[in-house]
N, C-alpha and C. Protein backbone atom coordinates (compact mmCIF):
# COMPACT_ATOMS: atom_id res chain seq x y z
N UNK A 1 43.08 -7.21 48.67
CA UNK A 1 43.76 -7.95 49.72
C UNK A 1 44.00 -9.41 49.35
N UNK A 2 43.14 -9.84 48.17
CA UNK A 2 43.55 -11.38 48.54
C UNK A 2 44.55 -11.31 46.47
N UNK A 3 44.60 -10.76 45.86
CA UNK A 3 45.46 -10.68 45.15
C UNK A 3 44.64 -10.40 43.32
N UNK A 4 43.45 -10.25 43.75
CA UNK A 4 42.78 -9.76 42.58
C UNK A 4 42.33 -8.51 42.59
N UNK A 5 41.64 -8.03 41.05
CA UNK A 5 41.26 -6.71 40.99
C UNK A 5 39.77 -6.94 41.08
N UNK A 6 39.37 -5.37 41.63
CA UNK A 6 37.77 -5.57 41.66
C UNK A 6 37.04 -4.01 40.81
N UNK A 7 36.14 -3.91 40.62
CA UNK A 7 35.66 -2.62 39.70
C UNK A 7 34.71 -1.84 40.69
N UNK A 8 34.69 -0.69 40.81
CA UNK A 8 34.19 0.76 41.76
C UNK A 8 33.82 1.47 40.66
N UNK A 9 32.95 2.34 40.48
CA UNK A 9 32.54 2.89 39.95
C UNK A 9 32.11 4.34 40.73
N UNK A 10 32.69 5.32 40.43
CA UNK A 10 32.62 6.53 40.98
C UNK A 10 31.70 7.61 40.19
N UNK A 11 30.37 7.46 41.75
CA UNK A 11 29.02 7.82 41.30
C UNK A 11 28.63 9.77 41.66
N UNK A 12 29.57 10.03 42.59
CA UNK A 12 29.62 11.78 42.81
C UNK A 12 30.72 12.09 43.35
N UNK A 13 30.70 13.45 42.84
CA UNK A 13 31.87 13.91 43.89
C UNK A 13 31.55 15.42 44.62
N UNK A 14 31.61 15.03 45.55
CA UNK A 14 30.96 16.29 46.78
C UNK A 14 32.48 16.93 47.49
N UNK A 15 32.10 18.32 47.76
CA UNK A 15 33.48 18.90 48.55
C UNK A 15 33.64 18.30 50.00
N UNK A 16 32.94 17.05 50.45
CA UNK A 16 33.52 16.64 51.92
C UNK A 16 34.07 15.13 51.46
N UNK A 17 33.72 14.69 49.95
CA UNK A 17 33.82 13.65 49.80
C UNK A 17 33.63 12.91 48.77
N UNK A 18 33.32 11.42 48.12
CA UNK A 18 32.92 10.96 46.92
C UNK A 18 32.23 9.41 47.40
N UNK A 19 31.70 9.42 46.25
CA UNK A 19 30.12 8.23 46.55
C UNK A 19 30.43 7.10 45.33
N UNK A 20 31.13 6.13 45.81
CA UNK A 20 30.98 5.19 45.07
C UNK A 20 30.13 4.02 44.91
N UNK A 21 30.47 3.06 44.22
CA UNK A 21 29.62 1.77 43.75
C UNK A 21 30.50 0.35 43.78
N UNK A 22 30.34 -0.55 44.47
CA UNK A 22 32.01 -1.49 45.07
C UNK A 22 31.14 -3.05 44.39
N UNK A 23 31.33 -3.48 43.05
CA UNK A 23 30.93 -4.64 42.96
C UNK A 23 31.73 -5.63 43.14
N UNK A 24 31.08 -7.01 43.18
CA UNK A 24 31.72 -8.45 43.66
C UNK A 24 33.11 -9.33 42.76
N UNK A 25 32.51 -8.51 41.33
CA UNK A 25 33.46 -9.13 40.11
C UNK A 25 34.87 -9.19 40.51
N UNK A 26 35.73 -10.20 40.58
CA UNK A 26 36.89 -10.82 40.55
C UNK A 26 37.80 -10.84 39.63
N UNK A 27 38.54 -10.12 39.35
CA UNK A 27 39.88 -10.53 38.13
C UNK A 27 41.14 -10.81 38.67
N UNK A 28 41.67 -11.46 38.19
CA UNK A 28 43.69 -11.87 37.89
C UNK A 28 44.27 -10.75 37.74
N UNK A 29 43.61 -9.84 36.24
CA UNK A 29 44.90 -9.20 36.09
C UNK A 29 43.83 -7.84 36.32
N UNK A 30 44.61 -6.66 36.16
CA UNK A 30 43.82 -5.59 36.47
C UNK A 30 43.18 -5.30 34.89
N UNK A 31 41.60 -4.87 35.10
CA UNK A 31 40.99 -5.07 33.70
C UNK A 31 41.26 -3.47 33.00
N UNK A 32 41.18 -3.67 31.42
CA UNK A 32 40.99 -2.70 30.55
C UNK A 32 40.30 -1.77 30.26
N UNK A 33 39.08 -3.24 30.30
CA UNK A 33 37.87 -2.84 30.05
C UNK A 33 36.89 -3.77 30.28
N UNK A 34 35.66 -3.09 30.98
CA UNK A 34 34.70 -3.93 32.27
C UNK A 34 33.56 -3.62 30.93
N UNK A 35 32.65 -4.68 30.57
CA UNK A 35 31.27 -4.88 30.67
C UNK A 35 30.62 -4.64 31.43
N UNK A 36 29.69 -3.35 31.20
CA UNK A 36 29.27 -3.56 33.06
C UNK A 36 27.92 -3.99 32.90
N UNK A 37 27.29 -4.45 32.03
CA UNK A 37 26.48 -5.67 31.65
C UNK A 37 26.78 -7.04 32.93
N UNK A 38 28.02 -7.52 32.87
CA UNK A 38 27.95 -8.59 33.68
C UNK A 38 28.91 -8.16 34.82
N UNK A 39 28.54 -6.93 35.44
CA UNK A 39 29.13 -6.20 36.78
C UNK A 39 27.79 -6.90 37.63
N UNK A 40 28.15 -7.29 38.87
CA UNK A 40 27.04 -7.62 39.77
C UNK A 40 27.42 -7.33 41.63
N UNK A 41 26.45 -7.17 42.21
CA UNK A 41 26.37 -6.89 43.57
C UNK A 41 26.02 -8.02 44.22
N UNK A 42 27.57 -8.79 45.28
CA UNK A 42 26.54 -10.14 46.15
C UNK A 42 26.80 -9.39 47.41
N UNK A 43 25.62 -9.70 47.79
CA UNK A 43 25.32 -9.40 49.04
C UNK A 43 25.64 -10.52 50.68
N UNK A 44 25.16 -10.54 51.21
CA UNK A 44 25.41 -11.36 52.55
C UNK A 44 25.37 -12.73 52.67
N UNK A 45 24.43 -13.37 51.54
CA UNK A 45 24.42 -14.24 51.42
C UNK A 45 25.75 -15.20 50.44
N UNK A 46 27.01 -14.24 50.17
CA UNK A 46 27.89 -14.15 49.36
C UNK A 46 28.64 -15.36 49.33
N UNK A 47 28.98 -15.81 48.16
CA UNK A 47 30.00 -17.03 48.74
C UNK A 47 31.85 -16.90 49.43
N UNK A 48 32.12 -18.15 49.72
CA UNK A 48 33.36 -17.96 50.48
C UNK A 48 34.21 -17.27 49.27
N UNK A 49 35.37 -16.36 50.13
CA UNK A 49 36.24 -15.38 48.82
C UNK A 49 35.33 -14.50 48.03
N UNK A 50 34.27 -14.16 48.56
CA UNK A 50 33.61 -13.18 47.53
C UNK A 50 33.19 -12.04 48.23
N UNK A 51 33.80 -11.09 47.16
CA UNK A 51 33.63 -9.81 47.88
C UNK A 51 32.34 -8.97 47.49
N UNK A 52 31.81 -8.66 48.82
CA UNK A 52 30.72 -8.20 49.15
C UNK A 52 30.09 -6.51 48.15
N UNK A 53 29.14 -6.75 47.69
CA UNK A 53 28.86 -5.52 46.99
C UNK A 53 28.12 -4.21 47.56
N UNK A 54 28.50 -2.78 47.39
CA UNK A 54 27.54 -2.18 47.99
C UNK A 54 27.22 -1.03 47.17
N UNK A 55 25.84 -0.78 46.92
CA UNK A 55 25.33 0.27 46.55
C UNK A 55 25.62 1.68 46.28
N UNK A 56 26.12 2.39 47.60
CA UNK A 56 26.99 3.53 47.37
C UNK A 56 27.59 3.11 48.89
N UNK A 57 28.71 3.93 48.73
CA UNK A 57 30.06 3.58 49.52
C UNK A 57 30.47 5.23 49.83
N UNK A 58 29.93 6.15 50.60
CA UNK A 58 30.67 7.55 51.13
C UNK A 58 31.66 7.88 51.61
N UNK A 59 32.76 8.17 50.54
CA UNK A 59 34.38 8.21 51.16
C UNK A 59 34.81 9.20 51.25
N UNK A 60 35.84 9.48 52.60
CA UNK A 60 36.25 10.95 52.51
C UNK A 60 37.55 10.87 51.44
N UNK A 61 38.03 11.44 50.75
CA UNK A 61 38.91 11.58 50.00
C UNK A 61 40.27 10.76 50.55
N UNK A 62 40.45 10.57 51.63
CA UNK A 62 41.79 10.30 52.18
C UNK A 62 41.74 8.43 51.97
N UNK A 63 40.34 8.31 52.19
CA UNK A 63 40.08 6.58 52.59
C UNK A 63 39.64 6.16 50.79
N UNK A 64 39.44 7.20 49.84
CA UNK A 64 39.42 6.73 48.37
C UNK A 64 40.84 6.49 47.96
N UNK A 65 41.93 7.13 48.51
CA UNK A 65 43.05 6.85 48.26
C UNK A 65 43.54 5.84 48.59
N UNK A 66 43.09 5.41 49.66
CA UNK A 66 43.44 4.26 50.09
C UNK A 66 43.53 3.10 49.08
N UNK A 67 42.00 3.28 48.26
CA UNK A 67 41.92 2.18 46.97
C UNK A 67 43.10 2.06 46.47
N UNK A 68 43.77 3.30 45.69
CA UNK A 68 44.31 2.71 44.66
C UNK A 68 43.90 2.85 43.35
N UNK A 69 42.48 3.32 43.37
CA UNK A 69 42.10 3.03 42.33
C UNK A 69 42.48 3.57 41.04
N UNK A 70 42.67 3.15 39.40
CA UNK A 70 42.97 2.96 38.56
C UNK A 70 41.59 3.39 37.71
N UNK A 71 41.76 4.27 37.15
CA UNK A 71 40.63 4.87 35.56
C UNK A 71 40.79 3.69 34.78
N UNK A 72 39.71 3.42 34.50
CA UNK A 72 39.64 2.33 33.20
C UNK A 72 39.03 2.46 32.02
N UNK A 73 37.93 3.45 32.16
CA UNK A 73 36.96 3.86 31.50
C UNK A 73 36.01 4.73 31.67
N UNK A 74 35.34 5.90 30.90
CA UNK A 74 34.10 6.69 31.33
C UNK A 74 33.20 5.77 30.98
N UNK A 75 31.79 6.74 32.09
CA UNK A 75 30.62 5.79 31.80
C UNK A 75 29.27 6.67 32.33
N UNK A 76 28.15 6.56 32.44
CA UNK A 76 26.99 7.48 32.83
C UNK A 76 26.62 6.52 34.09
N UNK A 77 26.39 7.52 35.03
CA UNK A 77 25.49 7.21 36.06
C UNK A 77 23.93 7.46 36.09
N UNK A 78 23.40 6.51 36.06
CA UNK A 78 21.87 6.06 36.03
C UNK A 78 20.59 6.37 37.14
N UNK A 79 20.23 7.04 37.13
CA UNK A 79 19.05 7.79 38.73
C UNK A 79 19.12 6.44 39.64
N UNK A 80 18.45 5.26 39.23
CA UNK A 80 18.97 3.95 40.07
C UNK A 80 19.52 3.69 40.61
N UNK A 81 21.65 4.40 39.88
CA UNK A 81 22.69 3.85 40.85
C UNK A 81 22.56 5.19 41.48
N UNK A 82 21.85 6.70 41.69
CA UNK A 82 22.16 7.46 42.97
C UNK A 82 21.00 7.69 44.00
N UNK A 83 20.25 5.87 43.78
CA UNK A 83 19.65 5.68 44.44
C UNK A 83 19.54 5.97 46.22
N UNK A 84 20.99 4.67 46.50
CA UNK A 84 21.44 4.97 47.91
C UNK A 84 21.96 6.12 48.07
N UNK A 85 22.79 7.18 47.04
CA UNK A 85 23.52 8.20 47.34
C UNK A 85 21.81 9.46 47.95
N UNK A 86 20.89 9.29 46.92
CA UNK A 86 19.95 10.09 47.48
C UNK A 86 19.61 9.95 49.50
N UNK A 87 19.58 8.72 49.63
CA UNK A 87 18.78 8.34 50.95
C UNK A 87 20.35 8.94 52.04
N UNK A 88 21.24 8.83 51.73
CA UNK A 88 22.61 8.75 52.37
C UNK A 88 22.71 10.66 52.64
N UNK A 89 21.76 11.35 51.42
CA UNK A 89 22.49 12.82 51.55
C UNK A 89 20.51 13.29 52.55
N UNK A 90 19.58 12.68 52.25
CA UNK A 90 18.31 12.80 53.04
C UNK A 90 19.38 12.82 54.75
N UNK A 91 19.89 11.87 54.84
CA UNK A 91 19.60 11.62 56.19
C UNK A 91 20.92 11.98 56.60
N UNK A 92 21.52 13.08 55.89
CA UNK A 92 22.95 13.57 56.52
C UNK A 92 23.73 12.64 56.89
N UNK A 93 24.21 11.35 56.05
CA UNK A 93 24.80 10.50 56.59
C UNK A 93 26.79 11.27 56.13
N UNK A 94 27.62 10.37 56.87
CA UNK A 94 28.60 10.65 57.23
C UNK A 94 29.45 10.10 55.92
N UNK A 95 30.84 10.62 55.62
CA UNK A 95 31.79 9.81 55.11
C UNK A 95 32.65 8.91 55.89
N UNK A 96 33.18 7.88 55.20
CA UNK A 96 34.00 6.93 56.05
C UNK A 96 35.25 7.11 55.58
């Protein structure tokens, strides 16, 4: 929305839906290729223009489209990042 690209990382994909990863990183142009070494999550305490990071993100397929989003690269998902996706499928949580 405000005219940069940002990096998602798509952590499952379930038949009601898919579980992503929404970090803060900022670009100009749309990237190639992400380091995800210096990929980071700000949280609430975030500064002005900075977009907020979240852990896992439960989308129904219709509202992932919405992104837009663009393949840039494969990559492995880490037990860590399906951290929140574990607690999210414990407690029958919903897609958005």
């Amino acid at each position: 929305d405000n005219g940069t690209y940002s990096v998602m990382k798509l952590l499952k994909v379930e038949s009601g839906g898919v579980h992503v990863r929404t970090y803060s990183n900022q670009f100009d142009t749309a990237p190639t290729k992400v380091d995800e070494t210096k990929l980071y999550m700000a949280g609430i305490d975030h500064k002005p223009n900075e977009t907020i990071g979240l852990a896992d993100l439960p989308l129904k397929p219709q509202s992932f489209e919405n992104y837009k989003a663009t393949f840039v690269q494969q990559s492995t998902v880490s037990d860590d990042e399906l951290a929140g996706y574990k607690t999210w499928k414990k407690a029958n949580g919903p897609y958005f």
